[in-house]
C-alpha atoms as a PDB file:
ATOM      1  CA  UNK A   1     117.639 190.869  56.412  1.00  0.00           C
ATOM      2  CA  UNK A   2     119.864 193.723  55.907  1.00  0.00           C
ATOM      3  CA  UNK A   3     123.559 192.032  53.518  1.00  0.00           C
ATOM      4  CA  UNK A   4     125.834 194.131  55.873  1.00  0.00           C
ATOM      5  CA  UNK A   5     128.791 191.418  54.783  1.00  0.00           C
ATOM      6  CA  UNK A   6     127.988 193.006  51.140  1.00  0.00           C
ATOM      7  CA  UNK A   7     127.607 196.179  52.259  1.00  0.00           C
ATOM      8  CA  UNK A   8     130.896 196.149  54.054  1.00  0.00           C
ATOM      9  CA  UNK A   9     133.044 194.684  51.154  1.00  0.00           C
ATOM     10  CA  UNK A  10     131.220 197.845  48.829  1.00  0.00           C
ATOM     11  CA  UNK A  11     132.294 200.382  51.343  1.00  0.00           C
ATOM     12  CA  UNK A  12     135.788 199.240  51.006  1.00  0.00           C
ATOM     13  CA  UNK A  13     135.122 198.753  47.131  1.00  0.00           C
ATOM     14  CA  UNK A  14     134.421 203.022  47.342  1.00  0.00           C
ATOM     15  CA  UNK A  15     137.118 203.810  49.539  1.00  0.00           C
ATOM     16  CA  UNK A  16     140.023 201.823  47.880  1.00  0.00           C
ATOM     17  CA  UNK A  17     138.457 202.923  44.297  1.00  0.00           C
ATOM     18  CA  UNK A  18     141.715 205.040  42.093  1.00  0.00           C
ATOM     19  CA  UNK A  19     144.109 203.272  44.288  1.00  0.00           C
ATOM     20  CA  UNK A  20     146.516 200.679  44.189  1.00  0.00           C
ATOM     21  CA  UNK A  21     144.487 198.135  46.036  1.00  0.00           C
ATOM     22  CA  UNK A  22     141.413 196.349  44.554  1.00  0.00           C
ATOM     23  CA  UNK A  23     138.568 194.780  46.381  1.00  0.00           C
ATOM     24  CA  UNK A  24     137.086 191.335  45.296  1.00  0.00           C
ATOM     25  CA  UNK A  25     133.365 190.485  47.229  1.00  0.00           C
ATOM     26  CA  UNK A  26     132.781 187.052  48.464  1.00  0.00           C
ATOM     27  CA  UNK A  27     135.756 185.529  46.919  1.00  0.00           C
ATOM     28  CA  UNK A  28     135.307 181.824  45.847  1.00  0.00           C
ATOM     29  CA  UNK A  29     138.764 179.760  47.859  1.00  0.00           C
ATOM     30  CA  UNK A  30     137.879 176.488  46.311  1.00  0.00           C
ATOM     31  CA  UNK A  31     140.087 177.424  42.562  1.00  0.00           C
ATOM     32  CA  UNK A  32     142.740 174.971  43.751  1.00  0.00           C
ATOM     33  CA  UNK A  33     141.837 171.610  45.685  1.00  0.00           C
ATOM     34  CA  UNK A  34     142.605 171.308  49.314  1.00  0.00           C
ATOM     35  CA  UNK A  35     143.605 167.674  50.813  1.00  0.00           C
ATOM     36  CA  UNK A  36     143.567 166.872  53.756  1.00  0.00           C
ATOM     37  CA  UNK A  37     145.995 163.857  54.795  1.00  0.00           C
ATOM     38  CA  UNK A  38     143.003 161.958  56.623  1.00  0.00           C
ATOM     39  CA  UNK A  39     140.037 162.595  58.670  1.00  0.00           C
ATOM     40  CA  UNK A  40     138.615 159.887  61.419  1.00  0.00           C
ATOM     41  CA  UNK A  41     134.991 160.437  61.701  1.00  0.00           C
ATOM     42  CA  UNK A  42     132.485 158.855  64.028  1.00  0.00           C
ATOM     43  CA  UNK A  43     129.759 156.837  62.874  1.00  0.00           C
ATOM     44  CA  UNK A  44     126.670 156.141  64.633  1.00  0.00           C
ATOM     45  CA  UNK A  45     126.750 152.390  64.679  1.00  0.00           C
ATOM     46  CA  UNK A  46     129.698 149.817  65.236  1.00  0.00           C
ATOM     47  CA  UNK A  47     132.030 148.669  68.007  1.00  0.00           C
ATOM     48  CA  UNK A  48     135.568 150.424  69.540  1.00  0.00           C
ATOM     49  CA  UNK A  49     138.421 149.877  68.638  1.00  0.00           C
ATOM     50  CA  UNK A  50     139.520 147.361  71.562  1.00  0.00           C
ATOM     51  CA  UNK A  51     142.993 149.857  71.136  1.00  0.00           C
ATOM     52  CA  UNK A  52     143.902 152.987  69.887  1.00  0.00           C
ATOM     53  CA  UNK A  53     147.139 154.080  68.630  1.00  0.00           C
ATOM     54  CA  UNK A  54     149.243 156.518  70.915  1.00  0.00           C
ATOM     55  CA  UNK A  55     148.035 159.569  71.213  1.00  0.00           C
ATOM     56  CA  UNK A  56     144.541 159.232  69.578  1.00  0.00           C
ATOM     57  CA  UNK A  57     143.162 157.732  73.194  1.00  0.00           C
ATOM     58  CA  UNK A  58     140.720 160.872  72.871  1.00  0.00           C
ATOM     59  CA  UNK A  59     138.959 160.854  69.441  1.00  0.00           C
ATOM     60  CA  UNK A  60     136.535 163.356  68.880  1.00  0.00           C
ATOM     61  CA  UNK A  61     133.390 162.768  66.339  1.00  0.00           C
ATOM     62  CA  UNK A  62     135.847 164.656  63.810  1.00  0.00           C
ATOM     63  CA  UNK A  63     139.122 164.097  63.913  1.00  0.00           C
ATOM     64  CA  UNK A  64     141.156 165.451  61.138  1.00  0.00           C
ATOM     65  CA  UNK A  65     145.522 165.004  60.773  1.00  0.00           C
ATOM     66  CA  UNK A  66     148.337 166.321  58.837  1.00  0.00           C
ATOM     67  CA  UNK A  67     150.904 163.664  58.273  1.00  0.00           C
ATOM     68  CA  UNK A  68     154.410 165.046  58.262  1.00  0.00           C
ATOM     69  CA  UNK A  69     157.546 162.989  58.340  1.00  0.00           C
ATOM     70  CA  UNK A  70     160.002 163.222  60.551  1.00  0.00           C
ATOM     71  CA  UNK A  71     162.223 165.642  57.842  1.00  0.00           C
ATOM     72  CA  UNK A  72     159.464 167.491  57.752  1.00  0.00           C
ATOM     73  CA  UNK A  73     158.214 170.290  60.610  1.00  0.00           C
ATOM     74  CA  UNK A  74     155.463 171.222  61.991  1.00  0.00           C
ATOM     75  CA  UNK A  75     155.857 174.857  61.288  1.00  0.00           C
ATOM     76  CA  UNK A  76     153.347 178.127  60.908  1.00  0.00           C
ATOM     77  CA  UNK A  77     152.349 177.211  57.933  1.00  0.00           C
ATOM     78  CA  UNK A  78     151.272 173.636  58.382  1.00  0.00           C
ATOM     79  CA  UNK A  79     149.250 174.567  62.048  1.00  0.00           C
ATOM     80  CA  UNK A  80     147.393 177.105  59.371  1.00  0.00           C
ATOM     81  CA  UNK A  81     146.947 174.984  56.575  1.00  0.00           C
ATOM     82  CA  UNK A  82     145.406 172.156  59.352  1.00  0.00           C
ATOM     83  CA  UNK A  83     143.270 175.465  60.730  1.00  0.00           C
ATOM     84  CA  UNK A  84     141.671 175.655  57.444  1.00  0.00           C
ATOM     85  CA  UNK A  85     141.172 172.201  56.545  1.00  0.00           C
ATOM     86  CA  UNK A  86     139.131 172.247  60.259  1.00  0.00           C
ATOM     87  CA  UNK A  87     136.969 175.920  59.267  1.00  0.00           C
ATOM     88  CA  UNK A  88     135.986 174.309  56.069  1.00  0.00           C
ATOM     89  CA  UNK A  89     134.801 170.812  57.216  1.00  0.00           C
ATOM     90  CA  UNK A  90     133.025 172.359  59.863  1.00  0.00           C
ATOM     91  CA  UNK A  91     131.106 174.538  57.396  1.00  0.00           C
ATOM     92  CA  UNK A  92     130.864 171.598  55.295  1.00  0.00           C
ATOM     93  CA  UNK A  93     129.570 169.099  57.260  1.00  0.00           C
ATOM     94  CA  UNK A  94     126.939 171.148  59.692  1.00  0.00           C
ATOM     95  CA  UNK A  95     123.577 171.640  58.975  1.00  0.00           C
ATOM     96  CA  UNK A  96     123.724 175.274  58.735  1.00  0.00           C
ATOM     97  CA  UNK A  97     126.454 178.288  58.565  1.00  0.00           C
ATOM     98  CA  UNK A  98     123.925 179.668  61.727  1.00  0.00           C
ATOM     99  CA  UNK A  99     124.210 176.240  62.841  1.00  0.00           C
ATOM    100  CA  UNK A 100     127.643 175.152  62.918  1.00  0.00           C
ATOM    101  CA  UNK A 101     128.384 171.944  64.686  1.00  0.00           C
ATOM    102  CA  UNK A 102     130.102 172.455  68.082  1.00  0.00           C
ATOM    103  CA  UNK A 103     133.671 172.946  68.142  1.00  0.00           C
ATOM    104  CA  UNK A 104     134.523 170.337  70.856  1.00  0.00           C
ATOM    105  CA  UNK A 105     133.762 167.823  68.462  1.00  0.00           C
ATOM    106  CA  UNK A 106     136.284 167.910  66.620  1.00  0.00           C
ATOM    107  CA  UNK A 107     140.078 167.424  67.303  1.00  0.00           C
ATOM    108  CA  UNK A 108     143.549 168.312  65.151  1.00  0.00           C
ATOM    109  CA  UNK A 109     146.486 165.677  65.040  1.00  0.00           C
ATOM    110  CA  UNK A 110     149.679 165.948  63.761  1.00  0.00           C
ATOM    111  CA  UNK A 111     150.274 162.255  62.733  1.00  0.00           C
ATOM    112  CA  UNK A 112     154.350 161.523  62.856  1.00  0.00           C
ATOM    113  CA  UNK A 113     155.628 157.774  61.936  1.00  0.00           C
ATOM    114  CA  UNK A 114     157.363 155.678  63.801  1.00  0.00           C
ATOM    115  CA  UNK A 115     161.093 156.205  64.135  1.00  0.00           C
END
């Protein structure tokens, strides 16, 4: 199998070479930890809830939430940060990167308390 990934990022690596940008291949994210405020997942055995809580009426087999008070917002940077959280469990949790587990099952929440 041909690395054309690799071969990309060292094409770049040439062109940007004597300038002010630098080029770093396959760049390991996981320095700092990531949380994420909770995840719901499906398990193969067990009973329903006989009620959900509003607005979880549609769970998913992956469900993953940011929490965020009502002081807080739900801005740019929080939809991104919940984006990423979702990209990496997917990766995580599939059996394969070729092989990723389908996308409609899993859901994002914003959970808010109760006023």
């Amino acid at each position: 199998m041909i690395p054309w990934r690799r071969l990309f990022g060292l094409t770049l690596t040439d062109f940007f070479l004597n300038t002010a940008f630098e080029v770093e291949l396959e760049k390991d994210l996981s320095l700092k930890q990531q949380l994420l405020d909770v995840v719901i997942i499906e398990k193969k055995e067990g009973k329903s809830p006989e009620a959900l809580p509003d607005g979880l009426e549609n769970l998913a087999a992956h469900n993953l939430m940011t929490y965020k008070s009502h002081q807080e917002g739900l801005d740019g940077w929080t939809i991104e940060e919940l984006c990423g959280h979702y990209v990496n469990h997917r990766k995580q949790i599939s059996p394969t990167l070729d092989r990723l587990l389908p996308a409609e099952d899993f859901r994002l929440y914003r959970a808010l308390p109760r006023p």
